[in-house]
Every structure is written in structure tokens, then in C-alpha cells.
PDB file of N, CA and C in Angstrom:
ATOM      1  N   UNK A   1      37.132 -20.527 -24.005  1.00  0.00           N
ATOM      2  CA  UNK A   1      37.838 -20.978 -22.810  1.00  0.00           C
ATOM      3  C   UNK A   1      39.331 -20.838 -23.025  1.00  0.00           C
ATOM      4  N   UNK A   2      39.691 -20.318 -22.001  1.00  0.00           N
ATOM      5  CA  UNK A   2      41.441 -20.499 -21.917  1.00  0.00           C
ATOM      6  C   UNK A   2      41.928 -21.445 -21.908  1.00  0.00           C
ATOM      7  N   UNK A   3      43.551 -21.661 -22.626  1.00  0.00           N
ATOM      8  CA  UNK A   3      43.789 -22.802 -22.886  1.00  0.00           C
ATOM      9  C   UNK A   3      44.209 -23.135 -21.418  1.00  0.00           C
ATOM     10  N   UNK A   4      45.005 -24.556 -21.194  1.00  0.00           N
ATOM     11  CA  UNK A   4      45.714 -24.469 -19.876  1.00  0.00           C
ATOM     12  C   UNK A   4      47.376 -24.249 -20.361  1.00  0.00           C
ATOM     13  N   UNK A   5      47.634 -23.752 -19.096  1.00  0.00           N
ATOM     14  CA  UNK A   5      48.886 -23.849 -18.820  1.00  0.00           C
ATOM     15  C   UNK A   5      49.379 -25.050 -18.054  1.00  0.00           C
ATOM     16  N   UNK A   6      50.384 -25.762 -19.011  1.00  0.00           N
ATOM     17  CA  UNK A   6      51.301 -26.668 -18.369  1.00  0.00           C
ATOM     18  C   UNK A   6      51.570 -26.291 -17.261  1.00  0.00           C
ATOM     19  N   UNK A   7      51.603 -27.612 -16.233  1.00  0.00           N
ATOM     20  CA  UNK A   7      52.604 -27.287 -15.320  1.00  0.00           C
ATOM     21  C   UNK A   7      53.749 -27.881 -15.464  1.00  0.00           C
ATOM     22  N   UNK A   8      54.781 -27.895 -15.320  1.00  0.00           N
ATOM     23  CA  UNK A   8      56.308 -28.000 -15.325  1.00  0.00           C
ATOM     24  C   UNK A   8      56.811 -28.673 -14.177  1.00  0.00           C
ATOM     25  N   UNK A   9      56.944 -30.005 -14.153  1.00  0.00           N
ATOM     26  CA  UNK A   9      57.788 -30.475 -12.592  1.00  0.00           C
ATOM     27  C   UNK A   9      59.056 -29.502 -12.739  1.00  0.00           C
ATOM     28  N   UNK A  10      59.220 -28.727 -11.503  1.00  0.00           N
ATOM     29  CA  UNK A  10      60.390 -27.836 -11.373  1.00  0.00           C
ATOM     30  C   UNK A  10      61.744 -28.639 -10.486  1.00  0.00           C
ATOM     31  N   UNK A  11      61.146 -29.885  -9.766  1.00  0.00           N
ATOM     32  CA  UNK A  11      62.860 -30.509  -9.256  1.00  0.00           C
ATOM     33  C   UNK A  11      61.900 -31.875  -8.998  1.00  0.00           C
ATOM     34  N   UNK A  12      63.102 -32.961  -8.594  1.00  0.00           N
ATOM     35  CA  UNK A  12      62.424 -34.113  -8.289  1.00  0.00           C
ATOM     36  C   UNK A  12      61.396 -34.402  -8.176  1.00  0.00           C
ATOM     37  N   UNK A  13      61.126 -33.720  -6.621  1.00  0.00           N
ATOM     38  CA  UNK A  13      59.790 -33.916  -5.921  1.00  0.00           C
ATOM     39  C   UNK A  13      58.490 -33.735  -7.046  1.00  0.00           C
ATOM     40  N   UNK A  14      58.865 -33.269  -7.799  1.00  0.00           N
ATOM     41  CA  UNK A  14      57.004 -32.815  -8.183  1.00  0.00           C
ATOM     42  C   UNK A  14      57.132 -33.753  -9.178  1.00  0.00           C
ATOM     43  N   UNK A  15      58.226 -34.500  -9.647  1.00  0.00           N
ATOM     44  CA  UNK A  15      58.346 -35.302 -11.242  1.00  0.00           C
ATOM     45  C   UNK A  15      57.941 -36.390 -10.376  1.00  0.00           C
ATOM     46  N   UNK A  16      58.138 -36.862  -9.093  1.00  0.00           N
ATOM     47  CA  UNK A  16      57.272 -37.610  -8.307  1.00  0.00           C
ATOM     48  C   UNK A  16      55.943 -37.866  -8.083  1.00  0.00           C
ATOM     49  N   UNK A  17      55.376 -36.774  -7.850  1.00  0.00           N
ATOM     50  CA  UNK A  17      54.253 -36.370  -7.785  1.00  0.00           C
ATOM     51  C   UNK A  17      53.240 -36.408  -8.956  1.00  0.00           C
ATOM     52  N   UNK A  18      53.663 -36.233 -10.254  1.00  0.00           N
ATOM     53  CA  UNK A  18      53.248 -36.430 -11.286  1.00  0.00           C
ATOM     54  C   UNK A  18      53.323 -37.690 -11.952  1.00  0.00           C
ATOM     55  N   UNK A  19      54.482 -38.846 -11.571  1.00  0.00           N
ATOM     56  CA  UNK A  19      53.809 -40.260 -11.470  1.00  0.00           C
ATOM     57  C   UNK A  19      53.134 -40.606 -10.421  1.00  0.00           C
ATOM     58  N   UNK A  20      52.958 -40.190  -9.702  1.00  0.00           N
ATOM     59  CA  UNK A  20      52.214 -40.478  -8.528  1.00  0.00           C
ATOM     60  C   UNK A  20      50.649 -40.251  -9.414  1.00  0.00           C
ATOM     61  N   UNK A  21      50.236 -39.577 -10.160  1.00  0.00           N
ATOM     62  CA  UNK A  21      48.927 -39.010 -10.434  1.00  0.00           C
ATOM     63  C   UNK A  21      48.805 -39.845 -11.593  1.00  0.00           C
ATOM     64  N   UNK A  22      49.848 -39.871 -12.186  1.00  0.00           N
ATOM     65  CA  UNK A  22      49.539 -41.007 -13.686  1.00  0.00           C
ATOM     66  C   UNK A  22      49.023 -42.313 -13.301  1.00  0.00           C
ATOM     67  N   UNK A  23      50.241 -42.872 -11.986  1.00  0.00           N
ATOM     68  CA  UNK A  23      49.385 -44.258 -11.708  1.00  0.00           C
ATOM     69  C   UNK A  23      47.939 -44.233 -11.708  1.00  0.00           C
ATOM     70  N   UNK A  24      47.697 -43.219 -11.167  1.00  0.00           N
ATOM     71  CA  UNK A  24      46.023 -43.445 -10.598  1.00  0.00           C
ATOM     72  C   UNK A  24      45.032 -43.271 -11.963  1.00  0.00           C
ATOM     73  N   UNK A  25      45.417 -42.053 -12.702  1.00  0.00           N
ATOM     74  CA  UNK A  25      44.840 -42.157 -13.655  1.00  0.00           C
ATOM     75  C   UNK A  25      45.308 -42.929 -15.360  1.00  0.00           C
ATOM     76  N   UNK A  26      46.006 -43.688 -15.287  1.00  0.00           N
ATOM     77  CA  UNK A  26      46.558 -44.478 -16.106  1.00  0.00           C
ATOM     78  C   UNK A  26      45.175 -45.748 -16.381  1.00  0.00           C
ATOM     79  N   UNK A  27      45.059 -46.144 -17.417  1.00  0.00           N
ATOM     80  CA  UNK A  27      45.548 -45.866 -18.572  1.00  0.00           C
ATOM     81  C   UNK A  27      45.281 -44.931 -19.850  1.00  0.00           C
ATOM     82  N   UNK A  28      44.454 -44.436 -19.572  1.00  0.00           N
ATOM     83  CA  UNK A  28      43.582 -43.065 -20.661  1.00  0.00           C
ATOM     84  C   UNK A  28      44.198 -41.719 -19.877  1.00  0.00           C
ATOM     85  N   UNK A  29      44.149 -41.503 -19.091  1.00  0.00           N
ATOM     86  CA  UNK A  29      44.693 -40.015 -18.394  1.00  0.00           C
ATOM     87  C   UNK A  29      43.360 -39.106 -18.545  1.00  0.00           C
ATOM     88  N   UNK A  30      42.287 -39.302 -18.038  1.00  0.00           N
ATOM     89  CA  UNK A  30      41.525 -38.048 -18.345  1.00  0.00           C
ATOM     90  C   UNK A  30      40.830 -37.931 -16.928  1.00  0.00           C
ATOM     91  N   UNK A  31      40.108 -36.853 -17.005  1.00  0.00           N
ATOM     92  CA  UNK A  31      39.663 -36.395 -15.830  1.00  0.00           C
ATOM     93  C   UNK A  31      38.340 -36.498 -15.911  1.00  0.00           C
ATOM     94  N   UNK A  32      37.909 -37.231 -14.775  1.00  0.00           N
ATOM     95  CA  UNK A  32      36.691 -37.544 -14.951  1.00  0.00           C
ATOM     96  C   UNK A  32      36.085 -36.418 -13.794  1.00  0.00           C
ATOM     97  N   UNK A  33      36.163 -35.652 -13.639  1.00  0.00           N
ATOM     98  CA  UNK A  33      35.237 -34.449 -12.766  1.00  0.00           C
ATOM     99  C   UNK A  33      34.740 -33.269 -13.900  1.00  0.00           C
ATOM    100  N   UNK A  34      35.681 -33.613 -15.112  1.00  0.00           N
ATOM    101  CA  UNK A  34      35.367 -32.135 -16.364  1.00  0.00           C
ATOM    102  C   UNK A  34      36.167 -31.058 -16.288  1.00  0.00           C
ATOM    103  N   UNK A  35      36.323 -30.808 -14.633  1.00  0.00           N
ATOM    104  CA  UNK A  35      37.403 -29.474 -14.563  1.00  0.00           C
ATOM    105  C   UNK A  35      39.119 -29.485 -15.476  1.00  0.00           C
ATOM    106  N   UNK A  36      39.253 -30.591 -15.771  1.00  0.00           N
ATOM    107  CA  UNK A  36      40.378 -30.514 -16.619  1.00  0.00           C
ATOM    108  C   UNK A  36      40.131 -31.220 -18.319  1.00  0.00           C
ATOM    109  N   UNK A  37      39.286 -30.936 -19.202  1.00  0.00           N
ATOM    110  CA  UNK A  37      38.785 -31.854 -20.231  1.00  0.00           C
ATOM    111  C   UNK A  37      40.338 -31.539 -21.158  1.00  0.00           C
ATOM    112  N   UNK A  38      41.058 -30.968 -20.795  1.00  0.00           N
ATOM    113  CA  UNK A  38      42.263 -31.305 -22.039  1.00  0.00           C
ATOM    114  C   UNK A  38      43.051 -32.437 -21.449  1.00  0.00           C
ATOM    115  N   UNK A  39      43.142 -33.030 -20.300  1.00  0.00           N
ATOM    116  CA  UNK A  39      43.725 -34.170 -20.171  1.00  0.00           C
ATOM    117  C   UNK A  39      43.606 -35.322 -21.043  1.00  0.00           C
ATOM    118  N   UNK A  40      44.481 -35.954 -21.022  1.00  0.00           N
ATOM    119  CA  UNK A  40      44.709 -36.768 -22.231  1.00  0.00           C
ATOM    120  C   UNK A  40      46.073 -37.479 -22.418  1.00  0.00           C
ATOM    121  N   UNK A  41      46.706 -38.868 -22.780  1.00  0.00           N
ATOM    122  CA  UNK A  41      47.328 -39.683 -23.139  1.00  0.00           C
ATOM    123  C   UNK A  41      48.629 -38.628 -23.498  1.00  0.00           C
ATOM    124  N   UNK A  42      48.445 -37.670 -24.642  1.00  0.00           N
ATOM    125  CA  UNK A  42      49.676 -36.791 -25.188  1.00  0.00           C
ATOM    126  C   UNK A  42      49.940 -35.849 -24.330  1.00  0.00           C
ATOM    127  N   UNK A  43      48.721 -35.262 -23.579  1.00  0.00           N
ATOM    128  CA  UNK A  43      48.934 -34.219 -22.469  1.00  0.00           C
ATOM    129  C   UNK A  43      50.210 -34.501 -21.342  1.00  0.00           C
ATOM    130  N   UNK A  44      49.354 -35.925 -21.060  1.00  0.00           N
ATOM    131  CA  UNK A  44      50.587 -36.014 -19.743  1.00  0.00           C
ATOM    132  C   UNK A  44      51.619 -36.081 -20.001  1.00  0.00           C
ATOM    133  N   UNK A  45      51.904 -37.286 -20.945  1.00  0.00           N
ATOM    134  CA  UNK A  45      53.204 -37.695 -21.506  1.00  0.00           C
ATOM    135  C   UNK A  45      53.868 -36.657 -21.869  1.00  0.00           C
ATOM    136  N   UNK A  46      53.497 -35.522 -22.465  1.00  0.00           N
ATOM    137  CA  UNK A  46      54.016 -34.416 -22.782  1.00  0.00           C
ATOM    138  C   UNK A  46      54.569 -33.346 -21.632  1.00  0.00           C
ATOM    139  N   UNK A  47      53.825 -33.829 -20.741  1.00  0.00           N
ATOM    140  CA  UNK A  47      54.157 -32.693 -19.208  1.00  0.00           C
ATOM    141  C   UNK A  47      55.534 -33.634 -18.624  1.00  0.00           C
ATOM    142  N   UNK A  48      55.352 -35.106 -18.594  1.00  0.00           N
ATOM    143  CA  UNK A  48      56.192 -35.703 -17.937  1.00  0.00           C
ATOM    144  C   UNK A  48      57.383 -34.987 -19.018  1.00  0.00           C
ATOM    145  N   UNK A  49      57.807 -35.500 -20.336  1.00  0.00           N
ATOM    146  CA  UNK A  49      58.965 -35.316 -21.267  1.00  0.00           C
ATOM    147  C   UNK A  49      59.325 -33.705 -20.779  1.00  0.00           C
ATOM    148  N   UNK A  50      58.504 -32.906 -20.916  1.00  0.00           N
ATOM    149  CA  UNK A  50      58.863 -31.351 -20.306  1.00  0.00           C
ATOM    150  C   UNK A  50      59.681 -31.067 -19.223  1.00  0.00           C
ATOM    151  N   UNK A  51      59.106 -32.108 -18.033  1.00  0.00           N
ATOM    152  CA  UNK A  51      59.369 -32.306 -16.720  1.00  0.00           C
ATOM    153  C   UNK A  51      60.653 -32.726 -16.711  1.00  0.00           C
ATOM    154  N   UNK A  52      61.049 -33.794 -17.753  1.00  0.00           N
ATOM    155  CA  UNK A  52      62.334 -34.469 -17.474  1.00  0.00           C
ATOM    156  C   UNK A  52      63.178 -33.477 -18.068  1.00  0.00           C
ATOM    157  N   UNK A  53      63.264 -32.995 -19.023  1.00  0.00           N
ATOM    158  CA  UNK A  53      63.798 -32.182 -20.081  1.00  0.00           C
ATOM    159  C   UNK A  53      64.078 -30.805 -19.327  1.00  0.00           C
ATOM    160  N   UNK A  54      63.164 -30.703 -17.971  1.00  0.00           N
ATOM    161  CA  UNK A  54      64.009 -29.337 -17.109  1.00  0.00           C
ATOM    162  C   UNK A  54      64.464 -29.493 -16.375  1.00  0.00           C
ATOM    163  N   UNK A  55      64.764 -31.155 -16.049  1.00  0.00           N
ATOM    164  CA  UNK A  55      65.382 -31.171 -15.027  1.00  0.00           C
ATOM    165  C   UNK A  55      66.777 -32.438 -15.422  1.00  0.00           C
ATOM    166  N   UNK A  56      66.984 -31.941 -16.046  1.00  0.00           N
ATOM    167  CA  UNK A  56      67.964 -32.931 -17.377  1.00  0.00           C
ATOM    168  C   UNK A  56      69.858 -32.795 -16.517  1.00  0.00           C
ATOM    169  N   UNK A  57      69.892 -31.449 -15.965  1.00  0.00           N
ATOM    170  CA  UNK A  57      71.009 -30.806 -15.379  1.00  0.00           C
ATOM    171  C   UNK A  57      70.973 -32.208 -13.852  1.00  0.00           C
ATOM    172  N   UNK A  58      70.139 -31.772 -13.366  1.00  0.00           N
ATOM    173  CA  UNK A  58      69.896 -32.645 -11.822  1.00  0.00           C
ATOM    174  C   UNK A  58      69.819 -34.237 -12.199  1.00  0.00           C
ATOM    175  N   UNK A  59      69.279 -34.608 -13.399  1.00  0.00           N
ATOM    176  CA  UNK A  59      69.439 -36.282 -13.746  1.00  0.00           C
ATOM    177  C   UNK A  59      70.382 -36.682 -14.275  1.00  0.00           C
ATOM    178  N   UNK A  60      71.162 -35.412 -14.852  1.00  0.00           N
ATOM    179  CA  UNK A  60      72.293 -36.004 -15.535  1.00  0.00           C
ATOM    180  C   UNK A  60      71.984 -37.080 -17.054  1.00  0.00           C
ATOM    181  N   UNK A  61      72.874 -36.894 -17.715  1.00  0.00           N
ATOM    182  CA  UNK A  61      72.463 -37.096 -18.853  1.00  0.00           C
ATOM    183  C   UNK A  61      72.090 -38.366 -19.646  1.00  0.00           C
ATOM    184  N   UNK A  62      73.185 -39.457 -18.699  1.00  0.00           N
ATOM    185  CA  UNK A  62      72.369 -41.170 -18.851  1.00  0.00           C
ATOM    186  C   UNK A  62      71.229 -41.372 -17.976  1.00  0.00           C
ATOM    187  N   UNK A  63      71.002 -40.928 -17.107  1.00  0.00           N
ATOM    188  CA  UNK A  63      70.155 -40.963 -16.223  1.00  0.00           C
ATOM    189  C   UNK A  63      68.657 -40.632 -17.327  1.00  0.00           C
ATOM    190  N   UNK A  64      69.074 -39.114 -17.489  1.00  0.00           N
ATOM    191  CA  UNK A  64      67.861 -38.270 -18.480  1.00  0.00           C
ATOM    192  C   UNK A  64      66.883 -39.342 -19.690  1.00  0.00           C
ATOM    193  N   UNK A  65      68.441 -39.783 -20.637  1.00  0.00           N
ATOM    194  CA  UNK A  65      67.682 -40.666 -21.636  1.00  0.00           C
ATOM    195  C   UNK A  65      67.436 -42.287 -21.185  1.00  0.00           C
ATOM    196  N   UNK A  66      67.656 -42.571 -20.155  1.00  0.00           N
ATOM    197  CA  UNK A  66      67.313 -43.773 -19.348  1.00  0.00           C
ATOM    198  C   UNK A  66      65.763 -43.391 -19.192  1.00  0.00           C
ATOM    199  N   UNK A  67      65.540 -42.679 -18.503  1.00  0.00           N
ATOM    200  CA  UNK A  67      63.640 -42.352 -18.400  1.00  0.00           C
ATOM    201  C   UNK A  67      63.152 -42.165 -19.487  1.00  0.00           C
ATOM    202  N   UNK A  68      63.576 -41.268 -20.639  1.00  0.00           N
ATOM    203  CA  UNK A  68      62.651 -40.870 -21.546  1.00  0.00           C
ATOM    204  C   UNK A  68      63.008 -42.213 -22.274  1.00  0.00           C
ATOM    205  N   UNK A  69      63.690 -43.180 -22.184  1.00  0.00           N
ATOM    206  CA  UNK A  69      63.150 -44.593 -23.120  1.00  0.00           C
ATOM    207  C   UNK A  69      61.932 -44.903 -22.128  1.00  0.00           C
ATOM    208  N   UNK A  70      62.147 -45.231 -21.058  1.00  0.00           N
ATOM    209  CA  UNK A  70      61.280 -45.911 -20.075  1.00  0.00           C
ATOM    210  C   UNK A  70      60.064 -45.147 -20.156  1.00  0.00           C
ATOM    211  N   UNK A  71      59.840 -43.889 -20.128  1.00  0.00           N
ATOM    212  CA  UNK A  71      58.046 -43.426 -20.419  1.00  0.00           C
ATOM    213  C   UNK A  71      58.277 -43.311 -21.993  1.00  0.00           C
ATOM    214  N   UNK A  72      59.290 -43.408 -22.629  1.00  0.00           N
ATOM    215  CA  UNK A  72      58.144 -44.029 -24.356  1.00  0.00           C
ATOM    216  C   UNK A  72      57.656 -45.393 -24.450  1.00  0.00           C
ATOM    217  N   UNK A  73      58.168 -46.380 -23.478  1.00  0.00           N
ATOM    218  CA  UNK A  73      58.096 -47.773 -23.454  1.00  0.00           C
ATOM    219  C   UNK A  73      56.539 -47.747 -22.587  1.00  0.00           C
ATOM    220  N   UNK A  74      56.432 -47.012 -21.527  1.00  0.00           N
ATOM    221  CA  UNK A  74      55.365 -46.873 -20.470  1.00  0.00           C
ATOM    222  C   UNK A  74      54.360 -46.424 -21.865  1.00  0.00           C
ATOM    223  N   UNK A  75      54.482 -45.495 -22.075  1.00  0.00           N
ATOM    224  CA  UNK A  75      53.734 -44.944 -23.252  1.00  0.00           C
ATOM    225  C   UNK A  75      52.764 -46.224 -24.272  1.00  0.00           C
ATOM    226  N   UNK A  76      53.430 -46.601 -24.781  1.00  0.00           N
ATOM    227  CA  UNK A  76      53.262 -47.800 -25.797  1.00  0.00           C
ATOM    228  C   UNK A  76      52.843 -48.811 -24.816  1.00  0.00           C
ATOM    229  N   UNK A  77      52.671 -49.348 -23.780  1.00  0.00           N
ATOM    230  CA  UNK A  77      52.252 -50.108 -23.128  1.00  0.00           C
ATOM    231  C   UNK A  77      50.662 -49.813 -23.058  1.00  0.00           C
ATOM    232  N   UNK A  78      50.783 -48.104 -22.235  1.00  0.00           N
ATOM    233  CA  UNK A  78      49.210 -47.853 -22.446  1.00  0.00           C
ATOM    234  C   UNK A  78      48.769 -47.745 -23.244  1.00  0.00           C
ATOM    235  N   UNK A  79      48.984 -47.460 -24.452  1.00  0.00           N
ATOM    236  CA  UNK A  79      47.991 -47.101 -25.829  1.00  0.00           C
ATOM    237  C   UNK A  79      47.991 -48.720 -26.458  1.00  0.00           C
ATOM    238  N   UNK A  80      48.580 -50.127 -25.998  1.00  0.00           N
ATOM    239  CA  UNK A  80      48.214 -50.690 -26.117  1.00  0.00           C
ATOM    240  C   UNK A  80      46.994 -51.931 -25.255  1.00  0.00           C
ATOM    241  N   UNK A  81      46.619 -51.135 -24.312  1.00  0.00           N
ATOM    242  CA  UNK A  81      45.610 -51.214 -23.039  1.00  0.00           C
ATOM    243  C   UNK A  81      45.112 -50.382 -23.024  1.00  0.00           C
ATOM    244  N   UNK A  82      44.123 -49.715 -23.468  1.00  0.00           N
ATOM    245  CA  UNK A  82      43.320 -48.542 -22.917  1.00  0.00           C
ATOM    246  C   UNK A  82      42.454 -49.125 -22.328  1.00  0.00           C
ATOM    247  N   UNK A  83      41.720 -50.016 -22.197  1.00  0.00           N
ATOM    248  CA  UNK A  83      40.358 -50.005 -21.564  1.00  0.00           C
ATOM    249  C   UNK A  83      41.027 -51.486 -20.550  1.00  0.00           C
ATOM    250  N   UNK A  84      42.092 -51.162 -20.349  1.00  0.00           N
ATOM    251  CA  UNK A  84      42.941 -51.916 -18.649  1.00  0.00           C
ATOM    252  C   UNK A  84      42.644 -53.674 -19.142  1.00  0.00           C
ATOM    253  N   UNK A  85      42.782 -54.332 -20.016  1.00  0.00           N
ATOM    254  CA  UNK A  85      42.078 -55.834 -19.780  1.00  0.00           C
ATOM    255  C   UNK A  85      43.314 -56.736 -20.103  1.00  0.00           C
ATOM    256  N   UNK A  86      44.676 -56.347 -21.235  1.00  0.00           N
ATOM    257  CA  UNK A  86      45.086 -57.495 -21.483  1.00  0.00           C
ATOM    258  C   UNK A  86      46.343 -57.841 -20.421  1.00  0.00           C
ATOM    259  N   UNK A  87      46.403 -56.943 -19.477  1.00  0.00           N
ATOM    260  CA  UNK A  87      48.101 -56.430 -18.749  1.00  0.00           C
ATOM    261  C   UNK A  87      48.781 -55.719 -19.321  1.00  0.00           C
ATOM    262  N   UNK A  88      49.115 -55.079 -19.878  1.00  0.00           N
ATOM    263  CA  UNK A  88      49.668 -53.852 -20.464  1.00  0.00           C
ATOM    264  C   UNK A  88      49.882 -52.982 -19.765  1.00  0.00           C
ATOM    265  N   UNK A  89      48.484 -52.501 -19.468  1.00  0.00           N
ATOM    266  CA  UNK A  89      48.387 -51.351 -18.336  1.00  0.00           C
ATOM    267  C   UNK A  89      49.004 -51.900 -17.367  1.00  0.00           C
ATOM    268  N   UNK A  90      49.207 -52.782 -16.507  1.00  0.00           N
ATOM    269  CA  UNK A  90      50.100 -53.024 -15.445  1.00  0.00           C
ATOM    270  C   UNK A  90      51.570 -53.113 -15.463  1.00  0.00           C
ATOM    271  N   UNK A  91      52.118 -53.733 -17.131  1.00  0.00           N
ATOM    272  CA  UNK A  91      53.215 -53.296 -17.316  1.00  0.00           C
ATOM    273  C   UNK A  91      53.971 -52.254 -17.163  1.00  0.00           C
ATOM    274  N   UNK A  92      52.930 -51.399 -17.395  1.00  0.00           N
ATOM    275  CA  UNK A  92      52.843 -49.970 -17.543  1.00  0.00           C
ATOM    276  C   UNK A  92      53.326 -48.993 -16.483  1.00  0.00           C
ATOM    277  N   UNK A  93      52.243 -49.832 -15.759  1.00  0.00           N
ATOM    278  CA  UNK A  93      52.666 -49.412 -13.869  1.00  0.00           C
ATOM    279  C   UNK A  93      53.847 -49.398 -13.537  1.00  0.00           C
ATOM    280  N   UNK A  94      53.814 -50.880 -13.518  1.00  0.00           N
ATOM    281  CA  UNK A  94      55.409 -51.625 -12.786  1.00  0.00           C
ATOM    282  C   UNK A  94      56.580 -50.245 -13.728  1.00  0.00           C
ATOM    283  N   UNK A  95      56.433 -49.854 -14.609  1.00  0.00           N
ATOM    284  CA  UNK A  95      57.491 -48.931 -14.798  1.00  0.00           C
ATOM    285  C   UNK A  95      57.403 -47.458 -14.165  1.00  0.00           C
ATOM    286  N   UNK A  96      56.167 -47.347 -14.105  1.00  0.00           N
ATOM    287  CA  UNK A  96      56.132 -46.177 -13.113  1.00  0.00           C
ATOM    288  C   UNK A  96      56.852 -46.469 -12.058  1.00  0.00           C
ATOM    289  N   UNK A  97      56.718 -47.476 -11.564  1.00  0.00           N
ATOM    290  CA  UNK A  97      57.153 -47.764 -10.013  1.00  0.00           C
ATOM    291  C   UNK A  97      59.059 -47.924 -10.574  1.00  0.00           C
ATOM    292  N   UNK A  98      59.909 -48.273 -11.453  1.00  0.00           N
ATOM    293  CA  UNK A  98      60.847 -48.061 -11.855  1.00  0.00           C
ATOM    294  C   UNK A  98      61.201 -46.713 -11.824  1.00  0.00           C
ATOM    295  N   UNK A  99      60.898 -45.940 -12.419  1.00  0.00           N
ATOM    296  CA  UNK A  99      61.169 -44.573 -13.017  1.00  0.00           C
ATOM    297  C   UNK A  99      60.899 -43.789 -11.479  1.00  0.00           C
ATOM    298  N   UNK A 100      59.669 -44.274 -10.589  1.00  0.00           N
ATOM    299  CA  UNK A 100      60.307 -43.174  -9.212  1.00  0.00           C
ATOM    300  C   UNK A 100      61.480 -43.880  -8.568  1.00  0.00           C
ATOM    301  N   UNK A 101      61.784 -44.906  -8.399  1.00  0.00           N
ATOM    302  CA  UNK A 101      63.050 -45.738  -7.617  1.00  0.00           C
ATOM    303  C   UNK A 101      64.211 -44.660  -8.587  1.00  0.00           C
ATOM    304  N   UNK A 102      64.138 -44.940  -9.803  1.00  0.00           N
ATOM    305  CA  UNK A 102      65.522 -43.529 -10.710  1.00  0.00           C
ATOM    306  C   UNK A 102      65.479 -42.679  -9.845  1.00  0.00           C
ATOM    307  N   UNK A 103      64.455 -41.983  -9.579  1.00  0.00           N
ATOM    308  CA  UNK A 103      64.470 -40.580  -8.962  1.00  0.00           C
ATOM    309  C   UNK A 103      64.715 -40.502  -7.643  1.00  0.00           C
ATOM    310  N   UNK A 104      64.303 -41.646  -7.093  1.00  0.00           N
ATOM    311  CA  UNK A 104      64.592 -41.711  -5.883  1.00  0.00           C
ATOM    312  C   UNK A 104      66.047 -41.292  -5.769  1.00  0.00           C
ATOM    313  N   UNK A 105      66.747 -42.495  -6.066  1.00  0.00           N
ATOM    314  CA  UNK A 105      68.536 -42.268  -6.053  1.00  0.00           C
ATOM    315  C   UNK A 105      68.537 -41.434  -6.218  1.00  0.00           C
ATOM    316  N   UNK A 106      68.354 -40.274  -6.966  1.00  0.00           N
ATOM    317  CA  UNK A 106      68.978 -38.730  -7.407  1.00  0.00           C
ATOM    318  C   UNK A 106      68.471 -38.148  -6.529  1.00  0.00           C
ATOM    319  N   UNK A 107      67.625 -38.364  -5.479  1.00  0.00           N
ATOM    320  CA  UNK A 107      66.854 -37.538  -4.349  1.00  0.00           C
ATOM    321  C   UNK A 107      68.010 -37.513  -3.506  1.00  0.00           C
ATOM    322  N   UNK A 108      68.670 -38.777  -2.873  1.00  0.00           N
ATOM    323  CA  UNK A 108      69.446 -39.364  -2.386  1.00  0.00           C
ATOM    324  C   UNK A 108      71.101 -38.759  -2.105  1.00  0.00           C
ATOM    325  N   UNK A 109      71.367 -38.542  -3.467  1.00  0.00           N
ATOM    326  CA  UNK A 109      72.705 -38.245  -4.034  1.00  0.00           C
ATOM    327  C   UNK A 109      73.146 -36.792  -3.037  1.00  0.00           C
ATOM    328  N   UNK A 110      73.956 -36.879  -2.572  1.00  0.00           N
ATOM    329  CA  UNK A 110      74.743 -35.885  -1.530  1.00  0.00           C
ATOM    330  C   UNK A 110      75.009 -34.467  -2.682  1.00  0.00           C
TER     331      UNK A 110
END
């Protein structure tokens, strides 16, 4: 089987879109239909850091390492909740829901 190819959030909108998909599948990240079995905890996290990291010019550079603390912190929240029971995983959330409000503003910005 072929490996996959990353996808790459290419501007805001899709680095949106890609917490948009983590919430739902948070806190393990996998795909439960099979069509994607490399999903996974390092996968995403790794697409998001990619994601931010190309779009580092448009977030500007406190902005940039402002998120990548906030999804290593999101990060460590879930791998200390995987199976959703102690709140963690909701911690977890609530920073998702942080990290699009960041992006929001930069959506914003004239």
C-alpha cells in the first residue's frame, strides 16, 4: 500500500478546518471507517505543526510559537486521556476552541 500523503493546511481556512476535525476525532485521532488506518495521535499533531510551520509568514512569529506551545500543551492533555474519562480530553478541547479564536483574529487582520 501507498504511503499517504500529508495534507498541508495551505492558509488559515484549512488550519481551521483541521481543528475542526481533531475536535471530533480527539482524543486517539483514528479513523474508524479503515480508509485512513495511518491516522494517529503523531499523525495529526504532526500535520497540524506542518500546517503552522507554513503558515508561520501569515501568523507572524509570536503568534506562530503561541500555538505551537498551545497544541504541545493540547497534545499532553490527550495522551493523558485517551479513553475520554478523567477531563483531560476536554481540556484539550477548550484549547482547540482557543487556538481557532488565534486564527480567527489573523482571519480578521486588514
Amino acid at each position: 500500500m501507498k504511503p499517504a500523503r500529508m495534507h498541508i493546511a495551505q492558509n488559515v481556512q484549512e488550519l481551521l478546518e483541521l481543528l475542526t476535525s481533531m475536535l471530533l476525532s480527539s482524543p486517539k485521532f483514528t479513523d474508524k471507517t479503515g480508509y485512513m488506518p495511518f491516522l494517529n495521535l503523531d499523525y495529526v499533531f504532526r500535520e497540524l505543526h506542518v500546517g503552522l510551520s507554513s503558515n508561520r509568514q501569515t501568523l507572524g512569529e509570536g503568534r506562530y510559537h503561541q500555538l505551537i506551545e498551545m497544541s504541545d500543551r493540547m497534545r499532553a492533555l490527550f495522551e493523558a486521556d485517551p479513553e475520554n474519562t478523567t477531563g483531560e480530553t476536554r481540556k484539550g478541547r477548550d484549547i482547540i476552541y482557543e487556538i481557532e479564536d488565534v486564527l480567527k483574529q489573523v482571519r480578521r487582520k486588514p
